[in-house]
N, C-alpha and C. Protein backbone atom coordinates (compact mmCIF):
# COMPACT_ATOMS: atom_id res chain seq x y z
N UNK A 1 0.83 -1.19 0.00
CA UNK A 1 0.00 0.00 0.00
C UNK A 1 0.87 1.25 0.00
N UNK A 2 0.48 1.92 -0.65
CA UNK A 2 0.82 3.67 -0.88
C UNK A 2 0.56 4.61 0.12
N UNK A 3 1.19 5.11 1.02
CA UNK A 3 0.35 6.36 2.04
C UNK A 3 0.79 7.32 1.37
N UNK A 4 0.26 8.69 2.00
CA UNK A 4 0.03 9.96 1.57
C UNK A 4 -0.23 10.78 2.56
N UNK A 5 -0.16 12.17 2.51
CA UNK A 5 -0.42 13.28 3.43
C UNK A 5 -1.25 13.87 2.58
N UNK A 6 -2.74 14.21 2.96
CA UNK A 6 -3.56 15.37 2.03
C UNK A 6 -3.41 16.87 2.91
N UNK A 7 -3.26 17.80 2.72
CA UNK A 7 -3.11 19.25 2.88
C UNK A 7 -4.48 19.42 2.28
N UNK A 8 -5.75 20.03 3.04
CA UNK A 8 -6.93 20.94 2.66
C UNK A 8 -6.35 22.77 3.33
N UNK A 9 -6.85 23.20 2.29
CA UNK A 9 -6.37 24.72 2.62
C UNK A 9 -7.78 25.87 2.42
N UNK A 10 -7.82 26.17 3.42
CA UNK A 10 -9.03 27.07 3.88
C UNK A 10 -10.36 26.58 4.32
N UNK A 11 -10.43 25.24 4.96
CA UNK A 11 -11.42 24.91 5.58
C UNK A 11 -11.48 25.16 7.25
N UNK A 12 -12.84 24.89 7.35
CA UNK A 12 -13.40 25.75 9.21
C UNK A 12 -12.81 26.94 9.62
N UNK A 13 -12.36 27.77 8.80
CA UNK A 13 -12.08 28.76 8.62
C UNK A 13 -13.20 30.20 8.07
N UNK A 14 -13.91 30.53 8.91
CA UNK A 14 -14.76 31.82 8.47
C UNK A 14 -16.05 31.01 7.85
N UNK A 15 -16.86 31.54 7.81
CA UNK A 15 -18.51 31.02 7.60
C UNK A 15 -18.49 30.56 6.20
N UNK A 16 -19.85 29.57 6.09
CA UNK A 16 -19.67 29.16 4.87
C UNK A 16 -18.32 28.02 4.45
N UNK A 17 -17.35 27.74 5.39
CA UNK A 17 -16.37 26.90 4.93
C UNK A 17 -16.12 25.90 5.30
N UNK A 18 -17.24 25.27 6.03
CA UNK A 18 -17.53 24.43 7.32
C UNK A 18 -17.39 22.83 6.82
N UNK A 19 -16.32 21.91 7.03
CA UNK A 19 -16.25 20.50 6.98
C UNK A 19 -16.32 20.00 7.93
N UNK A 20 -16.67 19.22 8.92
CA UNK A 20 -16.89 18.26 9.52
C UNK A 20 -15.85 16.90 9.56
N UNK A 21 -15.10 16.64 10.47
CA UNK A 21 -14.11 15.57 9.50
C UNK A 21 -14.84 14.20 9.84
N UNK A 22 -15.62 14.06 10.70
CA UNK A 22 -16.36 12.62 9.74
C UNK A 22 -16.79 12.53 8.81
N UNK A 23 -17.41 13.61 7.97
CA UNK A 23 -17.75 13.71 6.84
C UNK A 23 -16.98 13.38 5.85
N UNK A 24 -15.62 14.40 6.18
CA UNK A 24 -14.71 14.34 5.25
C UNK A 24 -13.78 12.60 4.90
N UNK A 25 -13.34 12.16 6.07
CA UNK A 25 -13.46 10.61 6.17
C UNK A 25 -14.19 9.62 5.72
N UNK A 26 -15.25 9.68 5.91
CA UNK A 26 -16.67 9.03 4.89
C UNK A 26 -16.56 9.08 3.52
N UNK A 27 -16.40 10.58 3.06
CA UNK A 27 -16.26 10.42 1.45
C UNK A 27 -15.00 10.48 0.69
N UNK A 28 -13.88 10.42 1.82
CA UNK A 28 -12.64 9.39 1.69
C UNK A 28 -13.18 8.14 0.91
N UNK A 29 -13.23 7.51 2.44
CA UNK A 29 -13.57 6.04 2.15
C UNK A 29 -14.36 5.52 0.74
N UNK A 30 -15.65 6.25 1.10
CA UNK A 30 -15.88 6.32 -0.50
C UNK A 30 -15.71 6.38 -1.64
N UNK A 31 -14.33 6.94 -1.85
CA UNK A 31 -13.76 7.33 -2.93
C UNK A 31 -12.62 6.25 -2.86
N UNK A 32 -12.54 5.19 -1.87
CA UNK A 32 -11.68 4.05 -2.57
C UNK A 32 -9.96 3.94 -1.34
N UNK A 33 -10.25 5.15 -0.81
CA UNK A 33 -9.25 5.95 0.16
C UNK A 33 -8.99 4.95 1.58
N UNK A 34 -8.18 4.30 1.69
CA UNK A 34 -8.12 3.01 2.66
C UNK A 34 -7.26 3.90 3.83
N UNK A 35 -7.87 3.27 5.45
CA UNK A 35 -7.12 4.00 6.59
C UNK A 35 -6.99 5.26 6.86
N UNK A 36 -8.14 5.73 6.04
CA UNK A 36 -8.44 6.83 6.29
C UNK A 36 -8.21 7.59 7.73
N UNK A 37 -7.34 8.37 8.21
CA UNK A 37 -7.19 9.40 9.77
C UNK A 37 -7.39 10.95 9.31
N UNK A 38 -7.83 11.75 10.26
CA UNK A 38 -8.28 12.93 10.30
C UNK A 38 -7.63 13.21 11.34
N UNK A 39 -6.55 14.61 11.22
CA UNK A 39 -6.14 15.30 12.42
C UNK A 39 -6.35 16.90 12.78
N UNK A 40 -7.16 17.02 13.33
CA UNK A 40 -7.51 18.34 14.07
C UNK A 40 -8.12 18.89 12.63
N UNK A 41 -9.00 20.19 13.21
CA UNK A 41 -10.57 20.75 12.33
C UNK A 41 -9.72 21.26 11.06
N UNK A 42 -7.99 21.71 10.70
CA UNK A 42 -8.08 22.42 9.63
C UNK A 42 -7.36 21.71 8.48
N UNK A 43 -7.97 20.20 8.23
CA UNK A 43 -7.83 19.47 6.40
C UNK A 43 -6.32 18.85 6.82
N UNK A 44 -6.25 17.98 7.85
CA UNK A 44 -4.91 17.03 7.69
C UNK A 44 -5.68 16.03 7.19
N UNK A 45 -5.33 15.05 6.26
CA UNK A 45 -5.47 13.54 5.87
C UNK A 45 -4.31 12.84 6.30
N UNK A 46 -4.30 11.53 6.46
CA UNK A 46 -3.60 10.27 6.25
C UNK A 46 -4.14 9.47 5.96
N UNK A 47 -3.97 8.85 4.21
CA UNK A 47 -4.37 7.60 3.97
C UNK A 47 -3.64 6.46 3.12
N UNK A 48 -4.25 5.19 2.24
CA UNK A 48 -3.49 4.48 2.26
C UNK A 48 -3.94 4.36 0.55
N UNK A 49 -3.17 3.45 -0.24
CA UNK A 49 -3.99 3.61 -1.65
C UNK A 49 -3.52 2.25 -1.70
N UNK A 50 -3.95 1.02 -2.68
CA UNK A 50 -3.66 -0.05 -2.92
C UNK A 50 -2.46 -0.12 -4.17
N UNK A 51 -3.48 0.91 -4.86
CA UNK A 51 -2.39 0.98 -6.32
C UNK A 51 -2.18 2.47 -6.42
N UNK A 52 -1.28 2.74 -6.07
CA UNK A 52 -0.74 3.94 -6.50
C UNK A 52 -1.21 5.20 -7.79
N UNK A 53 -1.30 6.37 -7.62
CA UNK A 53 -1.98 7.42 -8.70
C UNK A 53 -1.13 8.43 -8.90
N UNK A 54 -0.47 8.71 -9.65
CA UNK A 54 0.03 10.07 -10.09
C UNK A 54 -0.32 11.06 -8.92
N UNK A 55 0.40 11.81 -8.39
CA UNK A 55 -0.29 12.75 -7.28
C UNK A 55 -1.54 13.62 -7.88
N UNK A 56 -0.74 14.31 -9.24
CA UNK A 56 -1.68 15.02 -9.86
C UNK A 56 -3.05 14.78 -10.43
N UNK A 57 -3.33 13.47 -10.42
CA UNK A 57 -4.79 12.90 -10.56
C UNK A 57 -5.25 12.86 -9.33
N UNK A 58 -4.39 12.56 -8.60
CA UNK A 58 -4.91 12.26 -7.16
C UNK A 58 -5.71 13.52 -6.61
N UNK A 59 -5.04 14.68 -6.67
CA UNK A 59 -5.41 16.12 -6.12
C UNK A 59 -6.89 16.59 -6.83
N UNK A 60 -6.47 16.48 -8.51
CA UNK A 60 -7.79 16.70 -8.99
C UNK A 60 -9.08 16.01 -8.59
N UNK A 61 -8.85 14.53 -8.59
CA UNK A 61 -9.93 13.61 -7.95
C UNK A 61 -10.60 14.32 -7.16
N UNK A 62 -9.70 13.93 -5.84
CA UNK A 62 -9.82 14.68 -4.18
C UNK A 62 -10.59 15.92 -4.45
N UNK A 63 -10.38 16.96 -5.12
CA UNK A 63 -10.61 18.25 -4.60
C UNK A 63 -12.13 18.03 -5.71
N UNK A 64 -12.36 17.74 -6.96
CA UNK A 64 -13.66 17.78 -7.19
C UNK A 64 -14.51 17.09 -6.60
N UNK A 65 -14.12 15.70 -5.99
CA UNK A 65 -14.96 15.17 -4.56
C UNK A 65 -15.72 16.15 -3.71
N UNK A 66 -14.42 16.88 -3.38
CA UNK A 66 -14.69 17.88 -2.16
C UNK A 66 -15.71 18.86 -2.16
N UNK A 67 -15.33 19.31 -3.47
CA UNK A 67 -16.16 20.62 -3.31
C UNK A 67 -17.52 20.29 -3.99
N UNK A 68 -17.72 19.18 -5.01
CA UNK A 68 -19.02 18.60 -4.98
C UNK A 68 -19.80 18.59 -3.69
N UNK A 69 -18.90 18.09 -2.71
CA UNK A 69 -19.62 17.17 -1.44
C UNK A 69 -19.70 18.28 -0.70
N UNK A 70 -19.23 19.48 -0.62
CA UNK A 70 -18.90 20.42 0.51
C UNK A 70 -19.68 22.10 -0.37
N UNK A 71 -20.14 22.14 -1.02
CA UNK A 71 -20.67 23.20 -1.48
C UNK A 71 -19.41 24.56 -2.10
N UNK A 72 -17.95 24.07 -2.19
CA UNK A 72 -17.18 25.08 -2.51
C UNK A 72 -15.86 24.63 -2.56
N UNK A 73 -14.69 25.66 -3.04
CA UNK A 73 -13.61 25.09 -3.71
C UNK A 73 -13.05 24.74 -2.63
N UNK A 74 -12.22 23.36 -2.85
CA UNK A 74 -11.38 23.09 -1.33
C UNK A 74 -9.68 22.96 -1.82
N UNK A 75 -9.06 23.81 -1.68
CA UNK A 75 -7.33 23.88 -2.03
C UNK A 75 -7.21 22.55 -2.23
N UNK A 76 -6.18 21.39 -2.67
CA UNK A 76 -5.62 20.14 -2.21
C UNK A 76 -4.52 19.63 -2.52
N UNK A 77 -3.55 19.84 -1.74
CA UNK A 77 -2.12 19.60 -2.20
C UNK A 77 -1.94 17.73 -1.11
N UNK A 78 -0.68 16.89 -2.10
CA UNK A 78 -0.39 16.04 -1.71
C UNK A 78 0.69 15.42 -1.48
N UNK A 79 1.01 15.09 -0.23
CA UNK A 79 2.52 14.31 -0.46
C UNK A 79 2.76 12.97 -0.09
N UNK A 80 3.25 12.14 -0.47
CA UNK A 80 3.79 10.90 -0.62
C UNK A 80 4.45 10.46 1.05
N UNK A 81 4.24 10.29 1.51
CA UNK A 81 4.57 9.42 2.93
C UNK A 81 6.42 9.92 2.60
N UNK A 82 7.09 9.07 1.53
CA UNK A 82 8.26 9.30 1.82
C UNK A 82 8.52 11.09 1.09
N UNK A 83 7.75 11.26 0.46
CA UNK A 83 8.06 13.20 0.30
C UNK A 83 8.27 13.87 2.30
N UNK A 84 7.31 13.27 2.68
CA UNK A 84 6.66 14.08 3.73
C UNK A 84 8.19 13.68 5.04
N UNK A 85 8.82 12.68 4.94
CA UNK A 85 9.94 12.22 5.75
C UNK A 85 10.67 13.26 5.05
N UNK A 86 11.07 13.48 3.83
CA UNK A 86 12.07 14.30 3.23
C UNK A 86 11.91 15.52 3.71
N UNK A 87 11.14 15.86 3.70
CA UNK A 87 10.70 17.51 3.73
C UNK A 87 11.37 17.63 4.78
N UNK A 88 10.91 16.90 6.40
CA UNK A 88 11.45 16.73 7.72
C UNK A 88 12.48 16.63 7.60
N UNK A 89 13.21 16.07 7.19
CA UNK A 89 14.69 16.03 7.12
C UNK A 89 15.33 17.01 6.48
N UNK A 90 15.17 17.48 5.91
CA UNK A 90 15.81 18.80 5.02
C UNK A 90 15.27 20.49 5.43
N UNK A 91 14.73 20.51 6.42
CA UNK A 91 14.43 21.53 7.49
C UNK A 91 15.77 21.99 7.64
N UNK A 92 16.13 22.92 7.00
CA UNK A 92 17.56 24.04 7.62
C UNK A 92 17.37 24.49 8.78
N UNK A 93 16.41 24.88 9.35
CA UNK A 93 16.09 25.69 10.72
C UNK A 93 16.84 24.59 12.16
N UNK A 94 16.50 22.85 11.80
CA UNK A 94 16.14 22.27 12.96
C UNK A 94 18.38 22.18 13.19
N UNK A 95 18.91 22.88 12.52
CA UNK A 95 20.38 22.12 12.79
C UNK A 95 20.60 23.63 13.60
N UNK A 96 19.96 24.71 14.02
CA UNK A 96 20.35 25.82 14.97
C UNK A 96 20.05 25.23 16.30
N UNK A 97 20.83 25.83 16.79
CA UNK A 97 20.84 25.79 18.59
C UNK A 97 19.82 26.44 19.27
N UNK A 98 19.30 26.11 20.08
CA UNK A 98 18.19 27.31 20.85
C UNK A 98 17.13 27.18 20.15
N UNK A 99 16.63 26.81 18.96
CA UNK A 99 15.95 27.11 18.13
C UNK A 99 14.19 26.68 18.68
N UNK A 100 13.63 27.99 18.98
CA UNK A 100 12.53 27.04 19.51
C UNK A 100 11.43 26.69 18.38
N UNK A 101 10.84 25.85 18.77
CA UNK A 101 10.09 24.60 17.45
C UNK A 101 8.79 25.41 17.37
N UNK A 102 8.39 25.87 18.48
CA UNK A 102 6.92 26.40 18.42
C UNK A 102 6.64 27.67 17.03
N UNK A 103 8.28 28.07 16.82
CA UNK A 103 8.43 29.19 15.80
C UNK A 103 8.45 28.90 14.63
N UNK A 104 8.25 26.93 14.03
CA UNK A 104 8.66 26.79 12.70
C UNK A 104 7.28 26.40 12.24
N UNK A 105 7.27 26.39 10.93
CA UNK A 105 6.13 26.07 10.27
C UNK A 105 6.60 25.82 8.67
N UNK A 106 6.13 25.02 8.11
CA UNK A 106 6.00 24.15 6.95
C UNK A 106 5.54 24.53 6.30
N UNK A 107 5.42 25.49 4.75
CA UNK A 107 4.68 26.01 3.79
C UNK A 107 4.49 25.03 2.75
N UNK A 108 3.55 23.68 2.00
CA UNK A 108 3.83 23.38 1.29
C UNK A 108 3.61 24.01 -0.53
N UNK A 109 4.22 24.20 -1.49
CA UNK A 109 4.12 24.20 -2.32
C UNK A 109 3.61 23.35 -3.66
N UNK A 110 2.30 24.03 -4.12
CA UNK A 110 1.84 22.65 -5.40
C UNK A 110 2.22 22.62 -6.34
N UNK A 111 3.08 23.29 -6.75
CA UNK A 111 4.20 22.80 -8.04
C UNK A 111 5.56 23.74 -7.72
N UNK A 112 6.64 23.36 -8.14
CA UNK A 112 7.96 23.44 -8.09
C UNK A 112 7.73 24.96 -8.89
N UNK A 113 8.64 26.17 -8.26
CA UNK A 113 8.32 26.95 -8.94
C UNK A 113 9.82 27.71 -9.72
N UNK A 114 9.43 28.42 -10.62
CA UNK A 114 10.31 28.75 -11.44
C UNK A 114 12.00 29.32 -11.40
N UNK A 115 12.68 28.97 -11.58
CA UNK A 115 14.13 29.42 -11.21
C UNK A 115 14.46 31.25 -11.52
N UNK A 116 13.49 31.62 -12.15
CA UNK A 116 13.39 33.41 -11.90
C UNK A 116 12.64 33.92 -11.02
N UNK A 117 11.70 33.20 -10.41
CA UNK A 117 10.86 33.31 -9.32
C UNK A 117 11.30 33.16 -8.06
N UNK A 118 12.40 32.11 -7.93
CA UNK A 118 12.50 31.51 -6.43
C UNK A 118 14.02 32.91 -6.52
N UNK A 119 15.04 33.52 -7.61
CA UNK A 119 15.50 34.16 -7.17
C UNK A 119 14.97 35.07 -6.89
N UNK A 120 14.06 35.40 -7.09
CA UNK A 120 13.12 36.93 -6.92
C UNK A 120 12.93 36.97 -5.65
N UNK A 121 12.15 35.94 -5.10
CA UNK A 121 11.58 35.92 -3.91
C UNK A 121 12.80 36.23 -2.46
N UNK A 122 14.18 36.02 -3.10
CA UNK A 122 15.30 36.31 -2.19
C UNK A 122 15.41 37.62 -2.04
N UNK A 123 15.02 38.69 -2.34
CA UNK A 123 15.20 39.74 -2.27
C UNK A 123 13.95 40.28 -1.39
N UNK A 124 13.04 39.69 -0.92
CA UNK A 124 12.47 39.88 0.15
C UNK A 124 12.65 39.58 1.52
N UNK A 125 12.83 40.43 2.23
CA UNK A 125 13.17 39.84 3.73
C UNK A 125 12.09 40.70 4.71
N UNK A 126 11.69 40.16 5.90
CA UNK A 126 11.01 40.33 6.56
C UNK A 126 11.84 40.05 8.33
N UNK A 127 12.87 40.68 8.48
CA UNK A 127 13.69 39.97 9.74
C UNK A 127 12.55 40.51 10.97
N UNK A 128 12.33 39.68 12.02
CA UNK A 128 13.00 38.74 11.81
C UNK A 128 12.76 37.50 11.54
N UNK A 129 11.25 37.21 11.05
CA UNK A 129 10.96 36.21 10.26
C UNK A 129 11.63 35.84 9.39
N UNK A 130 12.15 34.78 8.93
CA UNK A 130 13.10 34.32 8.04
C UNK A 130 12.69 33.06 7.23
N UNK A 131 12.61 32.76 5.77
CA UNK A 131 12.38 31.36 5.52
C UNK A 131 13.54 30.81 4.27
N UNK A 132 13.18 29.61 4.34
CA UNK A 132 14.07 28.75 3.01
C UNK A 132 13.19 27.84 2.10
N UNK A 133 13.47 27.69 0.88
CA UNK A 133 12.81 27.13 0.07
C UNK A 133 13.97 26.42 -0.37
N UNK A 134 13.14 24.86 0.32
CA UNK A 134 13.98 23.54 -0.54
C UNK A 134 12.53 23.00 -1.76
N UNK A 135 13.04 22.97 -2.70
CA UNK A 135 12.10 22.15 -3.96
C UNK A 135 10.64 22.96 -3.69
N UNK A 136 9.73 22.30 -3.44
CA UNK A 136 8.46 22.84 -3.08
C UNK A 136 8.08 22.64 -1.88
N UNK A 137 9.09 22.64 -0.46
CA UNK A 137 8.46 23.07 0.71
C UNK A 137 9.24 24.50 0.87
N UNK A 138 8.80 25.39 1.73
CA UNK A 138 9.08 26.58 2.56
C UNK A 138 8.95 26.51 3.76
N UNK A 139 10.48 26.31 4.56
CA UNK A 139 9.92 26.41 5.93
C UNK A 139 10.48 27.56 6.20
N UNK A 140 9.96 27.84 7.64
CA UNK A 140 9.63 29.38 7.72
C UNK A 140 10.02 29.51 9.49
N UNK A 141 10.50 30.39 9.79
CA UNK A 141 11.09 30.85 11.33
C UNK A 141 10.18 31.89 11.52
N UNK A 142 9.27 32.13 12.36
CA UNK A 142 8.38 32.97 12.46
C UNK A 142 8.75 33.51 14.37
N UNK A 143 9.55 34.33 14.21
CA UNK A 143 9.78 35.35 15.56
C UNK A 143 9.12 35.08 16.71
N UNK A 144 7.87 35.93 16.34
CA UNK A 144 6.97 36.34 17.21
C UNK A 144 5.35 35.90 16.97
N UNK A 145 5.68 34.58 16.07
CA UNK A 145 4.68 33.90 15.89
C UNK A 145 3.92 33.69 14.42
N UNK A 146 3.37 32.88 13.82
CA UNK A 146 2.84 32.98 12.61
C UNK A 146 2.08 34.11 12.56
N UNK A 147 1.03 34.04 13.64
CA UNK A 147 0.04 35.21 13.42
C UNK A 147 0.13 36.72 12.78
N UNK A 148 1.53 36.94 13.15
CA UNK A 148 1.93 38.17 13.10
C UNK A 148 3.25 38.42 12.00
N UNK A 149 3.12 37.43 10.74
CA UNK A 149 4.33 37.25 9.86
C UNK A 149 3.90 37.98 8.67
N UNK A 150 4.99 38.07 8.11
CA UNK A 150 3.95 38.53 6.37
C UNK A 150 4.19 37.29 5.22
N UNK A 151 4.66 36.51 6.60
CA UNK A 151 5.21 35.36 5.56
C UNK A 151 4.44 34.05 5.97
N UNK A 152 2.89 34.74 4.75
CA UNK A 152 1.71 33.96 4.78
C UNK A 152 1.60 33.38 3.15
N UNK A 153 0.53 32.29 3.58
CA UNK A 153 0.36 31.49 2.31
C UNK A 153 0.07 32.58 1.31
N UNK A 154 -0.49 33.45 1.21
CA UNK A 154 -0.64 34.85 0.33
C UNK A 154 0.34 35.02 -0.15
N UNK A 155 1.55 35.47 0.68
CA UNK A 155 2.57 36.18 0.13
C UNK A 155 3.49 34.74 -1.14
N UNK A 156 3.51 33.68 -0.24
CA UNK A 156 4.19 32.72 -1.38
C UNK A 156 3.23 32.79 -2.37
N UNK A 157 1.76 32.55 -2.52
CA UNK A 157 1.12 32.39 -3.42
C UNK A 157 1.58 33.35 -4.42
N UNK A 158 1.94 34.62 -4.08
CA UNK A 158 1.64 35.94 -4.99
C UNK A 158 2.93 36.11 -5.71
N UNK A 159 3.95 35.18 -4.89
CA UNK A 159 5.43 35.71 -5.29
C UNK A 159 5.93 34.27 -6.00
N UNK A 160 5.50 33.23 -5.86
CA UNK A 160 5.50 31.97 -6.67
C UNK A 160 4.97 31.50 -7.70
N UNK A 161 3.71 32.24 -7.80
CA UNK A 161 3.08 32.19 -8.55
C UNK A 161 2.10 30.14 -8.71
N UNK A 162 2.15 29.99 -7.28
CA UNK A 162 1.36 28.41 -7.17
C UNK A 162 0.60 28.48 -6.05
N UNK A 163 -0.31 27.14 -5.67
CA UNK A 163 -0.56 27.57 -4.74
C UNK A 163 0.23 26.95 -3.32
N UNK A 164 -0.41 27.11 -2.02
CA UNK A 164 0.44 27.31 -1.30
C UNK A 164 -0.50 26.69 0.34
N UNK A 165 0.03 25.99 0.91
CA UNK A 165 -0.83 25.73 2.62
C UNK A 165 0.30 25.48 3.78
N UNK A 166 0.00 26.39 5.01
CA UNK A 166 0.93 25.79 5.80
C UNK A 166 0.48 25.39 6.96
N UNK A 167 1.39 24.51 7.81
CA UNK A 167 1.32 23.93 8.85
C UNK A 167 2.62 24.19 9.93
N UNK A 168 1.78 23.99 11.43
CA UNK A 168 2.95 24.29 12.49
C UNK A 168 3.75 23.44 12.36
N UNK A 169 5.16 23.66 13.17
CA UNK A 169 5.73 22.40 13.04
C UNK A 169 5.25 21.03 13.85
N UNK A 170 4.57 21.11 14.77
CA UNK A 170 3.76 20.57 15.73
C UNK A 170 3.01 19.49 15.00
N UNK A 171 2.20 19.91 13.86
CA UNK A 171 1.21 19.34 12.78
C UNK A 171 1.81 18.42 11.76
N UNK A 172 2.92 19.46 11.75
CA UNK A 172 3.93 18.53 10.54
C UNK A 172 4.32 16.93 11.55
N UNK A 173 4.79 16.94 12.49
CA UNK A 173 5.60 15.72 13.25
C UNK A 173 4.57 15.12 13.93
N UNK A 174 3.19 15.40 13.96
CA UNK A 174 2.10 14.65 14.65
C UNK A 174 1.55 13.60 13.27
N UNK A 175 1.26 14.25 12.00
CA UNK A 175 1.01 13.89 10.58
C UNK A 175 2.68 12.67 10.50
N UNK A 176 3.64 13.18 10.88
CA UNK A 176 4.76 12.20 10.59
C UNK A 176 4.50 10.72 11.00
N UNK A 177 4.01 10.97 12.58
CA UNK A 177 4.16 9.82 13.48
C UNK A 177 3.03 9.19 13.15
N UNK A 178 2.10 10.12 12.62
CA UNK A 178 0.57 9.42 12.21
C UNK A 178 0.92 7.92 11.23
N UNK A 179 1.26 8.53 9.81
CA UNK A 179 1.86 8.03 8.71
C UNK A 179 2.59 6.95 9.06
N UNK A 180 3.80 7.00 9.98
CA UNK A 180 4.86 6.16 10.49
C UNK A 180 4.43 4.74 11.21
N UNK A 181 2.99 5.25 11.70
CA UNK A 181 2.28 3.92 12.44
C UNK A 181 1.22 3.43 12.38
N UNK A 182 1.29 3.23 10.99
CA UNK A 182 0.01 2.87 9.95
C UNK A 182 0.30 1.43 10.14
């Protein structure tokens, strides 16, 4: 079997955007989606596939499911069980000292973006928020907290030109261990 991480981006978030994750689990399952887990109200998946799908069919599937079933568009980015170990491992932030964890967060990216783009985006700084872009994740050092960064899924969206969802680091290594003990 195949696992996977699904990323939903902008659900239970503001009126009108309301999923339910038994729901969302149910028409998992339905859709063929084995071991289906749901973690916390904002669109973590973990599931299992028998035969493997192109991610990119996979996402399209998923997300016209969704928003059939849910009355509106639902973001849906995906990663591969062993993408999702990589990403973790290639975190520049976690090899600093002191570094506290509550400050990192995981931006994922849905397509690899352009080599005039990703230099562009270096010429923005926001200290002392700070981030790095390996392939299509962005992780991100957030100071004084996400809440208060400019280094929001917006800003990658606008400066990458793809789209874009993030997670604490908290979410990221709870989704790890999820996956890990399937």
């Amino acid at each position: 079997m195949s696992r996977y991480v699904v990323l939903l981006r902008g659900i239970n978030v503001g009126i009108g955007r309301k999923v339910p994750m038994a729901d969302l689990k149910k028409l998992c399952e339905s859709l063929g989606l084995k071991n289906v887990q749901t973690y916390i109200q904002s669109g973590n998946l973990i599931f299992e596939l028998e035969q493997p799908e192109p991610i990119s069919v996979l996402e399209a599937r998923l997300q016209k499911a969704f928003s059939e079933a849910f009355g509106f568009g639902i973001p849906v980015l995906i990663r591969t069980a062993a993408e999702w170990a990589d990403s973790i491992a290639k975190n520049p932030f976690l090899n600093e000292e002191h570094l506290d964890i509550d400050r990192l967060h995981l931006t994922c990216l849905k397509e690899l973006p352009s080599p005039d783009l990703l230099e562009k985006i270096k010429t923005f700084q926001y200290l002392p928020d700070r981030f790095e872009i390996v392939g299509r994740d962005v992780f991100i050092f957030c100071a004084a907290g996400y809440g208060t960064s400019k280094l929001v899924n917006s800003f990658f969206e606008s400066k990458l030109k793809t789209q874009a969802t993030t997670r604490n680091w908290k979410t990221v290594m709870q989704l790890n261990e999820m996956i890990m003990n399937k």
